[in-house]
C-alpha atoms as a PDB file:
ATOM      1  CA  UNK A   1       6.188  -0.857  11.919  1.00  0.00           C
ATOM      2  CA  UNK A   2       9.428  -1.143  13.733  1.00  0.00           C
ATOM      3  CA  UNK A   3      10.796   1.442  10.972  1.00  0.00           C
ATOM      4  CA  UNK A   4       8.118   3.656  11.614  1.00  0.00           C
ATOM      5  CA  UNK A   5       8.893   3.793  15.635  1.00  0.00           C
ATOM      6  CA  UNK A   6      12.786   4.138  14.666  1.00  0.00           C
ATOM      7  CA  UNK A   7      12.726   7.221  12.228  1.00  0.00           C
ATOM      8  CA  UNK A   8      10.740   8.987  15.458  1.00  0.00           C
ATOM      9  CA  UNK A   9       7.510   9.486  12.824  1.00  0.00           C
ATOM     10  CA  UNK A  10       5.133  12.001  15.416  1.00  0.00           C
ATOM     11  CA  UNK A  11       1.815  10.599  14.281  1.00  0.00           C
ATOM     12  CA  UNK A  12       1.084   7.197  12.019  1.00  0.00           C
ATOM     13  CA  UNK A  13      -2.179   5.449  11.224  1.00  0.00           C
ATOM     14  CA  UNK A  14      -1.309   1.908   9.490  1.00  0.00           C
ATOM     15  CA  UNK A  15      -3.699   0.623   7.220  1.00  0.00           C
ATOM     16  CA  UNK A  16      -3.257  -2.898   6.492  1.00  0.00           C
ATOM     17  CA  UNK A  17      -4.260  -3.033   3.006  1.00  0.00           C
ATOM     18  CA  UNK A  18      -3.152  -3.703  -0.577  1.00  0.00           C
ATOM     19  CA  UNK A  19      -0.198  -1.667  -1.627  1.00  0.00           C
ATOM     20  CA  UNK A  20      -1.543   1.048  -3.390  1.00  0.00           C
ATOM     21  CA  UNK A  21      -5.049   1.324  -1.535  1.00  0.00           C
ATOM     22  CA  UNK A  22      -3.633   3.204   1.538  1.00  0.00           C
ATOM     23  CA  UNK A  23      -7.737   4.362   1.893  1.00  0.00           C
ATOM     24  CA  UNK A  24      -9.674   0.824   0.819  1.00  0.00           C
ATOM     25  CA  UNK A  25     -11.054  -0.730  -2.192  1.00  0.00           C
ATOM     26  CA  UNK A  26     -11.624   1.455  -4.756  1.00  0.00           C
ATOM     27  CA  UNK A  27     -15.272   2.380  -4.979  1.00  0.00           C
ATOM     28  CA  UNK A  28     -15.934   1.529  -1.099  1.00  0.00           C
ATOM     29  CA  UNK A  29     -16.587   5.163   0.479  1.00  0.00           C
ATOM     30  CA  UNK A  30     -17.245   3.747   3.486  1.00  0.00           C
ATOM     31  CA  UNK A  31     -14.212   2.755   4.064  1.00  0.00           C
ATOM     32  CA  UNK A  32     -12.588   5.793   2.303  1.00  0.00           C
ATOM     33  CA  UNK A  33     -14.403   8.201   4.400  1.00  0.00           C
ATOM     34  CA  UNK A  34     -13.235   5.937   7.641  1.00  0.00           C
ATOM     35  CA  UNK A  35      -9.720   6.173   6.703  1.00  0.00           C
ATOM     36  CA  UNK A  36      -9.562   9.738   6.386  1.00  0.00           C
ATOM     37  CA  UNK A  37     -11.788  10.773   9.229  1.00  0.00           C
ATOM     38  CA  UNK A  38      -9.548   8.615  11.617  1.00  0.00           C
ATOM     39  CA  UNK A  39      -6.273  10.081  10.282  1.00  0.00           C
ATOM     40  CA  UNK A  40      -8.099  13.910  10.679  1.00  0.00           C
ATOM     41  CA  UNK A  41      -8.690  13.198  14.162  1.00  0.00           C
ATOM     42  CA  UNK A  42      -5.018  11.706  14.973  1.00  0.00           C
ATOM     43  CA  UNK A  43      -3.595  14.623  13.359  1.00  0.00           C
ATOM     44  CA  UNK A  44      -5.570  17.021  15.740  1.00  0.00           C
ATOM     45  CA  UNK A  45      -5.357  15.071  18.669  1.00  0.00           C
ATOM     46  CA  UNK A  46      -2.038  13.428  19.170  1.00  0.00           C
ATOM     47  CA  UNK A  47      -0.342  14.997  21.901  1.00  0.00           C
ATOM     48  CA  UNK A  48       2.513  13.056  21.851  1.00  0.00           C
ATOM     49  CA  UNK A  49       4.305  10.560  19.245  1.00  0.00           C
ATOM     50  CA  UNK A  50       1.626   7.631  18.254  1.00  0.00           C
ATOM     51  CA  UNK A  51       1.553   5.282  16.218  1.00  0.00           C
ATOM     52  CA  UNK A  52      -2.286   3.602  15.867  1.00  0.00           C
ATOM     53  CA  UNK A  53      -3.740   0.438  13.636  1.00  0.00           C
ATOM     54  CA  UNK A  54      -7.028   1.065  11.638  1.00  0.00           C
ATOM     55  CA  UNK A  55      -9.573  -1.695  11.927  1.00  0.00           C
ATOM     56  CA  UNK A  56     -10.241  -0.843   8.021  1.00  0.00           C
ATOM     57  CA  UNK A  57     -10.656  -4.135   6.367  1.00  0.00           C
ATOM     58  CA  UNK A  58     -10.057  -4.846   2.321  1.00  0.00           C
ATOM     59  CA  UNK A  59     -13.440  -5.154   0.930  1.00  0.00           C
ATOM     60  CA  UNK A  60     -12.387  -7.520  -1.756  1.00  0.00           C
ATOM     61  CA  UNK A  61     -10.815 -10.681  -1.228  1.00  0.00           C
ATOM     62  CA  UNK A  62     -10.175 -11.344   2.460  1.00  0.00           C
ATOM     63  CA  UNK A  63      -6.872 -13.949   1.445  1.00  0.00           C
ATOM     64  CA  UNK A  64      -5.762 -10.960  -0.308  1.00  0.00           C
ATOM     65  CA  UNK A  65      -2.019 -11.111   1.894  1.00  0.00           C
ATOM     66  CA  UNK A  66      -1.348 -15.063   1.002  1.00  0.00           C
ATOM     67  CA  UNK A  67      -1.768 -14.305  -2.367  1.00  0.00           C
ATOM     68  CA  UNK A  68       0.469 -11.024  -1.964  1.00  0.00           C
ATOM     69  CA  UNK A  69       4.383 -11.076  -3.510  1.00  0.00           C
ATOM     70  CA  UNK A  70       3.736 -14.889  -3.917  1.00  0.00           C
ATOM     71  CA  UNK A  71       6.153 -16.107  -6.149  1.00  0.00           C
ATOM     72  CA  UNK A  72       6.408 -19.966  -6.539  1.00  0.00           C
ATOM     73  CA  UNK A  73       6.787 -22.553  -9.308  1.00  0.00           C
ATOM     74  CA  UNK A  74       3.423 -21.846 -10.171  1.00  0.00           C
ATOM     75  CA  UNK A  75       3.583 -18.245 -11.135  1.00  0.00           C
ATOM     76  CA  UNK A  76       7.370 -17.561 -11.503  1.00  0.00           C
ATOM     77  CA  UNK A  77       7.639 -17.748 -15.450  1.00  0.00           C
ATOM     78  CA  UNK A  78       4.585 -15.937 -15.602  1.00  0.00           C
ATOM     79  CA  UNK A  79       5.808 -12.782 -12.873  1.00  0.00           C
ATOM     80  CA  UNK A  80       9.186 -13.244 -15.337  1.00  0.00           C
ATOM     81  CA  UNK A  81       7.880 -12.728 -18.139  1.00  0.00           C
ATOM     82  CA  UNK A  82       6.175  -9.527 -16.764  1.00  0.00           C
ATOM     83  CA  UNK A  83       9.597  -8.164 -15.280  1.00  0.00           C
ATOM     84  CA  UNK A  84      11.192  -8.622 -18.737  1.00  0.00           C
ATOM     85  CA  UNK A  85       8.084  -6.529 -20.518  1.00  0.00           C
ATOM     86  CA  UNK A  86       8.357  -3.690 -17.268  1.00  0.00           C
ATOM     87  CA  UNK A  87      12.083  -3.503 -18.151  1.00  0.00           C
ATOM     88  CA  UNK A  88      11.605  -3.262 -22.185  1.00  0.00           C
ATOM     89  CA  UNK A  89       8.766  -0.591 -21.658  1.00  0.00           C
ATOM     90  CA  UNK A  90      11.282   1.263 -19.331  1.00  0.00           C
ATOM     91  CA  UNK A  91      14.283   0.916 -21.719  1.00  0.00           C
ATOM     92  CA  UNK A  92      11.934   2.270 -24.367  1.00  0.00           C
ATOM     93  CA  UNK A  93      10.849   5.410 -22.109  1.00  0.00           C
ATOM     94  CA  UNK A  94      14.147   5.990 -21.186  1.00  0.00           C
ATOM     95  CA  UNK A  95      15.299   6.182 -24.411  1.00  0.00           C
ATOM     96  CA  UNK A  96      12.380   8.712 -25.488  1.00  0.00           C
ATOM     97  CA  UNK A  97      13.485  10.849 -22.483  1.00  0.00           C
ATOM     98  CA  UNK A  98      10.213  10.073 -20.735  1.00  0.00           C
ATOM     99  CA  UNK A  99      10.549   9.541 -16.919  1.00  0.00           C
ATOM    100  CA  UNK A 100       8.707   8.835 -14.047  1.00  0.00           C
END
């Protein structure tokens, strides 16, 4: 969060989950509802710069981060194989004039 404190951010509530599940697991509204509630009430009451942690928790699998961007002998031809199919589907879009 060093990046976040650098760029001078005013207000930042850090979720430690999953990439891509900034509010929890999909289908837990608990957690959802947590998430925003918390952020609500930083952006109305932050006087001054802050950053805070959430004490949301991934409702899935709790060894979620040591499986996270692993890339070892044991998954590396299969994480290649899906790099090369990314990069064909991409060339293919690219050359349909689709974009992201």
């Amino acid at each position: 969060m060093d990046i976040v404190t650098h760029c001078n951010v005013p207000r930042y509530l850090h979720n430690d989950l999953p990439l891509g599940n900034p509010l929890g697991s999909p289908g837990d509204r608990e957690t959802q509802l947590k998430s925003v509630l918390s952020a609500l009430r930083l952006a109305i009451s932050a006087k001054q710069k802050v950053v805070e942690v959430s004490d949301a928790r991934w409702a899935g699998d709790p060894q979620w981060k040591q499986s996270y961007n692993k890339v070892d002998e044991t998954n590396r031809k299969e994480l290649s194989q899906l790099g090369e199919e990314n990069r064909r589907k991409r060339a293919q879009n690219k050359a349909l004039g689709l974009s992201r």
